[in-house]
PDB file of N, CA and C in Angstrom:
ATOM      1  N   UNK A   1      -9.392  62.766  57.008  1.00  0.00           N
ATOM      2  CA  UNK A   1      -8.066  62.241  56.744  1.00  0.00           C
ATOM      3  C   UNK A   1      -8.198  60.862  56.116  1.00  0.00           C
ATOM      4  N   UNK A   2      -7.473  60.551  55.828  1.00  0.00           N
ATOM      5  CA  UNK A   2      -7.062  58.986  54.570  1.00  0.00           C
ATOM      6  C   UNK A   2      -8.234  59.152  53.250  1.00  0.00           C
ATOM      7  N   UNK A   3      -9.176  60.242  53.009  1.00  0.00           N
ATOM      8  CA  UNK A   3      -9.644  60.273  52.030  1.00  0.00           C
ATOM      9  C   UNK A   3      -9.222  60.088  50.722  1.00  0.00           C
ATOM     10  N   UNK A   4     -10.259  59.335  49.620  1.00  0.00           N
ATOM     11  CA  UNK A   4      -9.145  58.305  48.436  1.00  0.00           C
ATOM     12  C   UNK A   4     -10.112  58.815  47.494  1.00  0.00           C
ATOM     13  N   UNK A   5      -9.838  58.979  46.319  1.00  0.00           N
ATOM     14  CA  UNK A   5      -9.885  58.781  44.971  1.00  0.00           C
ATOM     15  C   UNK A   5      -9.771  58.764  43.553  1.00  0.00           C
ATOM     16  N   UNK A   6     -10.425  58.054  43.478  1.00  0.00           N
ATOM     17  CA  UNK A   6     -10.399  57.575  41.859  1.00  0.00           C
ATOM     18  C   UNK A   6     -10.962  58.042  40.631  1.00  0.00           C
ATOM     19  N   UNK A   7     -10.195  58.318  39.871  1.00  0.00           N
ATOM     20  CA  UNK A   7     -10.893  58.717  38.677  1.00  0.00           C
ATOM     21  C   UNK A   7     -10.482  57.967  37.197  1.00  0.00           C
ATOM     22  N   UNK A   8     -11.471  58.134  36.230  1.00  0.00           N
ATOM     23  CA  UNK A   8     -10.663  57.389  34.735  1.00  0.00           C
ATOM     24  C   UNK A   8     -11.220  57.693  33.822  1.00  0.00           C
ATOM     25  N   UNK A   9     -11.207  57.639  32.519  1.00  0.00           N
ATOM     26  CA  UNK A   9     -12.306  57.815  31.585  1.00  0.00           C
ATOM     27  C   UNK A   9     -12.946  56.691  31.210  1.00  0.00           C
ATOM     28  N   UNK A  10     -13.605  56.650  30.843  1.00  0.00           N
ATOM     29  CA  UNK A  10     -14.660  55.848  29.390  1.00  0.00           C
ATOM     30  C   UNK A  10     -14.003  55.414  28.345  1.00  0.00           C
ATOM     31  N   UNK A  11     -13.718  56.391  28.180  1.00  0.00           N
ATOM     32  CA  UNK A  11     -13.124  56.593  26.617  1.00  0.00           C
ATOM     33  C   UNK A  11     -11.842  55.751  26.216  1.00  0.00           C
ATOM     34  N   UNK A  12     -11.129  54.922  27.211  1.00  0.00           N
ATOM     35  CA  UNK A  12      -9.692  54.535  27.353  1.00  0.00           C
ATOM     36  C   UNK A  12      -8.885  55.985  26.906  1.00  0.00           C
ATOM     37  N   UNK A  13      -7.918  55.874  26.719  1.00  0.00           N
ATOM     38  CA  UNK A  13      -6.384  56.631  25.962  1.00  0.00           C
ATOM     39  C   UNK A  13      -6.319  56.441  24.318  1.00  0.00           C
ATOM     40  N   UNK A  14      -5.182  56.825  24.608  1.00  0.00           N
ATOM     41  CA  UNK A  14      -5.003  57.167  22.814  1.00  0.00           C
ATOM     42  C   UNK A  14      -4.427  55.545  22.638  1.00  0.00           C
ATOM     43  N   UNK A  15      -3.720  54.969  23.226  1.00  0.00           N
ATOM     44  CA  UNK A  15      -3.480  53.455  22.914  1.00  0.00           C
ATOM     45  C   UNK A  15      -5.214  52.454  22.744  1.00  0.00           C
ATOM     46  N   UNK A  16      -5.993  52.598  23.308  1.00  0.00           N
ATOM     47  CA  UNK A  16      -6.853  52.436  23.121  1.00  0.00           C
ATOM     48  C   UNK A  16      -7.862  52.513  22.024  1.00  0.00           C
ATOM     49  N   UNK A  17      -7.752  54.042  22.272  1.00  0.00           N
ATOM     50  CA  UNK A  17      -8.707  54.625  21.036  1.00  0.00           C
ATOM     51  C   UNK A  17      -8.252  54.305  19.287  1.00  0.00           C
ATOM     52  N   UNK A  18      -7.213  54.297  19.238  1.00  0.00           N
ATOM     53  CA  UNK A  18      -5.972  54.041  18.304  1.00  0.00           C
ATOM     54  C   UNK A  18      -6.427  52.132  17.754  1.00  0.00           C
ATOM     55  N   UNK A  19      -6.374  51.336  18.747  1.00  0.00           N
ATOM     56  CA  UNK A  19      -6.776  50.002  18.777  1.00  0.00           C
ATOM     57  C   UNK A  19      -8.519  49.818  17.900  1.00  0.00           C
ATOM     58  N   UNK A  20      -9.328  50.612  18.648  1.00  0.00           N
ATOM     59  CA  UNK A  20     -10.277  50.837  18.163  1.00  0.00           C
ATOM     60  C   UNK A  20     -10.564  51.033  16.780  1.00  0.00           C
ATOM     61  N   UNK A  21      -9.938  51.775  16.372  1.00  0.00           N
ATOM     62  CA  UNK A  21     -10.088  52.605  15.220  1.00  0.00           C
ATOM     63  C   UNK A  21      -9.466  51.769  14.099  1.00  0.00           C
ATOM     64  N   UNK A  22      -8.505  50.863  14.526  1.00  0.00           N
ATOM     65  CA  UNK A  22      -7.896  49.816  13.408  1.00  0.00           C
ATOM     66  C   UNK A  22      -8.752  49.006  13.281  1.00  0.00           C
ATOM     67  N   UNK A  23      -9.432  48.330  14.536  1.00  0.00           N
ATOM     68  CA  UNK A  23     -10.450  47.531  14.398  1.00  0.00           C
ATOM     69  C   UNK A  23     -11.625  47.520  13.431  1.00  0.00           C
ATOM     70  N   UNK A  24     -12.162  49.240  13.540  1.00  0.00           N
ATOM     71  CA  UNK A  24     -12.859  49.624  12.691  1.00  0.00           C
ATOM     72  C   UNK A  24     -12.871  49.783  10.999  1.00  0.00           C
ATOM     73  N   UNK A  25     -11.122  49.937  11.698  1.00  0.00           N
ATOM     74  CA  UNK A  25     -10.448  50.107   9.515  1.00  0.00           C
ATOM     75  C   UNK A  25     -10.823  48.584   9.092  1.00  0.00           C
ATOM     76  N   UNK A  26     -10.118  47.800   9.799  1.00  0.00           N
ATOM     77  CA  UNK A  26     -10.083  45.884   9.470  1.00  0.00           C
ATOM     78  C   UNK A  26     -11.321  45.640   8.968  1.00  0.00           C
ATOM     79  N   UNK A  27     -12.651  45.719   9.611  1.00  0.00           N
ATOM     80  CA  UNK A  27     -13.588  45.308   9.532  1.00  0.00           C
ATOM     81  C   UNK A  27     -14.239  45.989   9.058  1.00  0.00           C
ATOM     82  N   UNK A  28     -14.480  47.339   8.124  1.00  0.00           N
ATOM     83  CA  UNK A  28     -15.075  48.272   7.459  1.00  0.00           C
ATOM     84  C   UNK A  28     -16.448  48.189   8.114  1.00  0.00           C
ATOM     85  N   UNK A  29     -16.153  48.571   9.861  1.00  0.00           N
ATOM     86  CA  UNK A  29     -17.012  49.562  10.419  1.00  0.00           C
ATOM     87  C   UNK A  29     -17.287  51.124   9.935  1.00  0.00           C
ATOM     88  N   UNK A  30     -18.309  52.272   9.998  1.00  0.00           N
ATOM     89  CA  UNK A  30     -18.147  52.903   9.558  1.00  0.00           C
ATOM     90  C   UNK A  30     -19.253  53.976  10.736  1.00  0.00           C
ATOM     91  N   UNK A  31     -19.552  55.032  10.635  1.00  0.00           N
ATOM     92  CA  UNK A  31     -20.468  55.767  11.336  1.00  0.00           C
ATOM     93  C   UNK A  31     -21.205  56.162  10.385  1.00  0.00           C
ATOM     94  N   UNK A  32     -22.860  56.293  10.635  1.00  0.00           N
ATOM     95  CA  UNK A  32     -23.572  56.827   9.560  1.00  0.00           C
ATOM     96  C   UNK A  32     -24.189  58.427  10.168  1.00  0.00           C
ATOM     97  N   UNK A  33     -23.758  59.477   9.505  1.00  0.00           N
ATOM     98  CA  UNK A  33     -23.539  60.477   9.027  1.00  0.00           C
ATOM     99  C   UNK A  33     -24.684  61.437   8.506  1.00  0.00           C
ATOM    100  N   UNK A  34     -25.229  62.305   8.765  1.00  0.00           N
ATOM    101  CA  UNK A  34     -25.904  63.156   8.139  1.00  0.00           C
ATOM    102  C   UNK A  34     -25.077  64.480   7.718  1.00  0.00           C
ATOM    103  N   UNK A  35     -24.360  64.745   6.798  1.00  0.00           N
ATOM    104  CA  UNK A  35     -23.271  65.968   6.567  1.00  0.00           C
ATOM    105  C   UNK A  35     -24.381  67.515   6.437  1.00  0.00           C
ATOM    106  N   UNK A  36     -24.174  68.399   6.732  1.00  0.00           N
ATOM    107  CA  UNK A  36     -24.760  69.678   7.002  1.00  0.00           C
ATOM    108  C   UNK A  36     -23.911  70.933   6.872  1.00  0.00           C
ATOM    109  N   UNK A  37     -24.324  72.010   6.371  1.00  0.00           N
ATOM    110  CA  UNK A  37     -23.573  73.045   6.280  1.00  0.00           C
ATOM    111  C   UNK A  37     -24.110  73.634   7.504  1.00  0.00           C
ATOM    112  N   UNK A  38     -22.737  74.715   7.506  1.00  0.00           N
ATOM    113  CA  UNK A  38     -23.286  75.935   8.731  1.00  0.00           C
ATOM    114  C   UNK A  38     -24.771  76.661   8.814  1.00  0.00           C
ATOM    115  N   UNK A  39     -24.948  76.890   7.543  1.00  0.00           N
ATOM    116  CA  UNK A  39     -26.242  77.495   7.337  1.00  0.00           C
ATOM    117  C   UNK A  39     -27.475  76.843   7.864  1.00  0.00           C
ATOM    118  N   UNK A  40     -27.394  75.668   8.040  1.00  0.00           N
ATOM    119  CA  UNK A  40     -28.428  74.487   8.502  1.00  0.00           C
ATOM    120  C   UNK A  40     -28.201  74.141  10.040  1.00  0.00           C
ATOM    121  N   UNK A  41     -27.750  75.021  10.626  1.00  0.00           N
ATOM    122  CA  UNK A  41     -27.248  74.890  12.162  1.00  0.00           C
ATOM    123  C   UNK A  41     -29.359  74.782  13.096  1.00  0.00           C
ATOM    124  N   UNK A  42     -29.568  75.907  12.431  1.00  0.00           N
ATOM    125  CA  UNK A  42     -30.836  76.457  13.040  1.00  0.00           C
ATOM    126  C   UNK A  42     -31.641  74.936  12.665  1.00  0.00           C
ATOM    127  N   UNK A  43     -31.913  74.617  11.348  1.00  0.00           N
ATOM    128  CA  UNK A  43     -32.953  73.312  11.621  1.00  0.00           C
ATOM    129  C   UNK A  43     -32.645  72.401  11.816  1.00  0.00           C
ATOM    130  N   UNK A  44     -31.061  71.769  11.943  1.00  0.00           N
ATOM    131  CA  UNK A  44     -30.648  70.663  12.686  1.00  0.00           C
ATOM    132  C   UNK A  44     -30.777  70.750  14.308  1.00  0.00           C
ATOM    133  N   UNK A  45     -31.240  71.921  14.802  1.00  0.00           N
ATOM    134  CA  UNK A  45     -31.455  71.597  16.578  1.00  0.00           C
ATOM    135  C   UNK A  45     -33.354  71.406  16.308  1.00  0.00           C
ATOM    136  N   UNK A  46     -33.801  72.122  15.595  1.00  0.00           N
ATOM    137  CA  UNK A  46     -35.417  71.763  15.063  1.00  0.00           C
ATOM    138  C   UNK A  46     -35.720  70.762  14.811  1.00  0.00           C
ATOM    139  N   UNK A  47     -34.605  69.561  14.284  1.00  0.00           N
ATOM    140  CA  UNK A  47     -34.734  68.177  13.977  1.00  0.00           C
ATOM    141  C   UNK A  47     -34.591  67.679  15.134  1.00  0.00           C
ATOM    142  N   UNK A  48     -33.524  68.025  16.110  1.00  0.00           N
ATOM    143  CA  UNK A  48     -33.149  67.653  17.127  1.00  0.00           C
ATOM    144  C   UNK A  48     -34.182  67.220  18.249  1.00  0.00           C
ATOM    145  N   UNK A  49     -35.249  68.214  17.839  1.00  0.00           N
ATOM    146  CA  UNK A  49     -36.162  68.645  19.488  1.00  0.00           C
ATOM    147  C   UNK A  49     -37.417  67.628  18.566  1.00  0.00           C
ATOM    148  N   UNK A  50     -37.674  67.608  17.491  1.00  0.00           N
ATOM    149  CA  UNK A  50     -38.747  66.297  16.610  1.00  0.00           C
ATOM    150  C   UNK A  50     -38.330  65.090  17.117  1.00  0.00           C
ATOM    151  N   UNK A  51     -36.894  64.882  17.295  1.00  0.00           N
ATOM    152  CA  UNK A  51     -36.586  63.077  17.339  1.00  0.00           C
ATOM    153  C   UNK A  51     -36.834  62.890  15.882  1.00  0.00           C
ATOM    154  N   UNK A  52     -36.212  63.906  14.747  1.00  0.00           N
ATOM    155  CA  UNK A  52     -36.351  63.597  13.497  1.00  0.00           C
ATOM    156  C   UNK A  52     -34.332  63.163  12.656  1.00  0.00           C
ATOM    157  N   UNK A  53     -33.589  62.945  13.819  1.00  0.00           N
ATOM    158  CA  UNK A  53     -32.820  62.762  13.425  1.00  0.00           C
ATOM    159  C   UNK A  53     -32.123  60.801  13.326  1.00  0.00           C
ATOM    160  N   UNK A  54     -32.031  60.585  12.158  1.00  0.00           N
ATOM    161  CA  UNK A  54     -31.663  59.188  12.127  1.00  0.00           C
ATOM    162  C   UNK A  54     -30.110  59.094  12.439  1.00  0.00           C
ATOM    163  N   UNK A  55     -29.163  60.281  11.850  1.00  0.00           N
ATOM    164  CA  UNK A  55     -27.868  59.937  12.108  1.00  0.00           C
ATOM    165  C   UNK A  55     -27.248  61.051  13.254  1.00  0.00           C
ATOM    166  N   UNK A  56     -26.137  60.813  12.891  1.00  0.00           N
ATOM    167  CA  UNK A  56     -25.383  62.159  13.537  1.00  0.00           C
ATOM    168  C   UNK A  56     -25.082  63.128  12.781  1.00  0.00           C
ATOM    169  N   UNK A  57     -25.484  64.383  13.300  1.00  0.00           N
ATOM    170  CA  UNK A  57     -25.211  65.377  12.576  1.00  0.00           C
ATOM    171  C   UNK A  57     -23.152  65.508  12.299  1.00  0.00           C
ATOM    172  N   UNK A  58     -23.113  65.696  11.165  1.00  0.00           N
ATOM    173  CA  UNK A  58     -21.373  66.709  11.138  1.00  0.00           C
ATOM    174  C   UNK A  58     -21.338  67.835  10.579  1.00  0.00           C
ATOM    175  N   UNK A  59     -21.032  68.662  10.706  1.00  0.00           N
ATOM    176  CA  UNK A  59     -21.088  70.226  10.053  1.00  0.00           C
ATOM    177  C   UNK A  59     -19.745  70.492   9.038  1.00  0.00           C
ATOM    178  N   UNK A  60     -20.234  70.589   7.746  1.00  0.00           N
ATOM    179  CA  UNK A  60     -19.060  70.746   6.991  1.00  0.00           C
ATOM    180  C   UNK A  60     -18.358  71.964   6.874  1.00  0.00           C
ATOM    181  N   UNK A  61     -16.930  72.189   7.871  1.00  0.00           N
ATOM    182  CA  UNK A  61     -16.649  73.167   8.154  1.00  0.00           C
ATOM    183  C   UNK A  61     -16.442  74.605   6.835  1.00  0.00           C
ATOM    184  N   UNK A  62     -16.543  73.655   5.659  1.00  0.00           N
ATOM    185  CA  UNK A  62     -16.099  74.327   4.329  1.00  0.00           C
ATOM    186  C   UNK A  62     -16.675  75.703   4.447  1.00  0.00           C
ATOM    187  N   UNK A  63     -18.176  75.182   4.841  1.00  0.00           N
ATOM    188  CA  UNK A  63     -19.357  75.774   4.295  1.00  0.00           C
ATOM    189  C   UNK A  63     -19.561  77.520   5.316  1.00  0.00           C
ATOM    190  N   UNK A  64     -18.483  77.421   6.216  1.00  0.00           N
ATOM    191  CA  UNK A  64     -18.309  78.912   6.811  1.00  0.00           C
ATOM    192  C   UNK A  64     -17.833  79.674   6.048  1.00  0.00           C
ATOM    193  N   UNK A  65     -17.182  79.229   5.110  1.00  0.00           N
ATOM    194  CA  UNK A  65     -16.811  80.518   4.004  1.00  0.00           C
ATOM    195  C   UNK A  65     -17.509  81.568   3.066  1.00  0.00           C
ATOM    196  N   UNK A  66     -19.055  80.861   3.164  1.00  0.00           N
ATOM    197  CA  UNK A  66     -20.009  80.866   2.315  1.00  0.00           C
ATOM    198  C   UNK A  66     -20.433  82.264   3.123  1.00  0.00           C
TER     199      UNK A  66
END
């Protein structure tokens, strides 16, 4: 009985995240990017398991059409 808690994210909220992201526009922060098609799914986890990756992978969704 009287058991308590708490929970929250990391991440803040969308007021937050929103704040962030202007910050980032203002100051031409940017993320650096390695872009990849679907087809390249298989050797981007092969890069993955090397420690051969410098950025973050994004998968260009285009490329499912292919």
């Amino acid at each position: 009985m009287g058991r308590r808690s708490f929970a929250g994210s990391n991440n803040g909220g969308i007021a937050e995240t929103q704040e962030m992201l202007d910050f980032c526009f203002k100051h031409d922060i940017v993320a650096d990017v390695e872009t990849i098609n679907m087809q390249q799914i298989y050797e981007a986890f092969v890069r993955l398991e090397k420690g051969d990756v410098k950025y973050r992978f994004v998968i260009d969704m285009a490329s499912l059409k292919n």
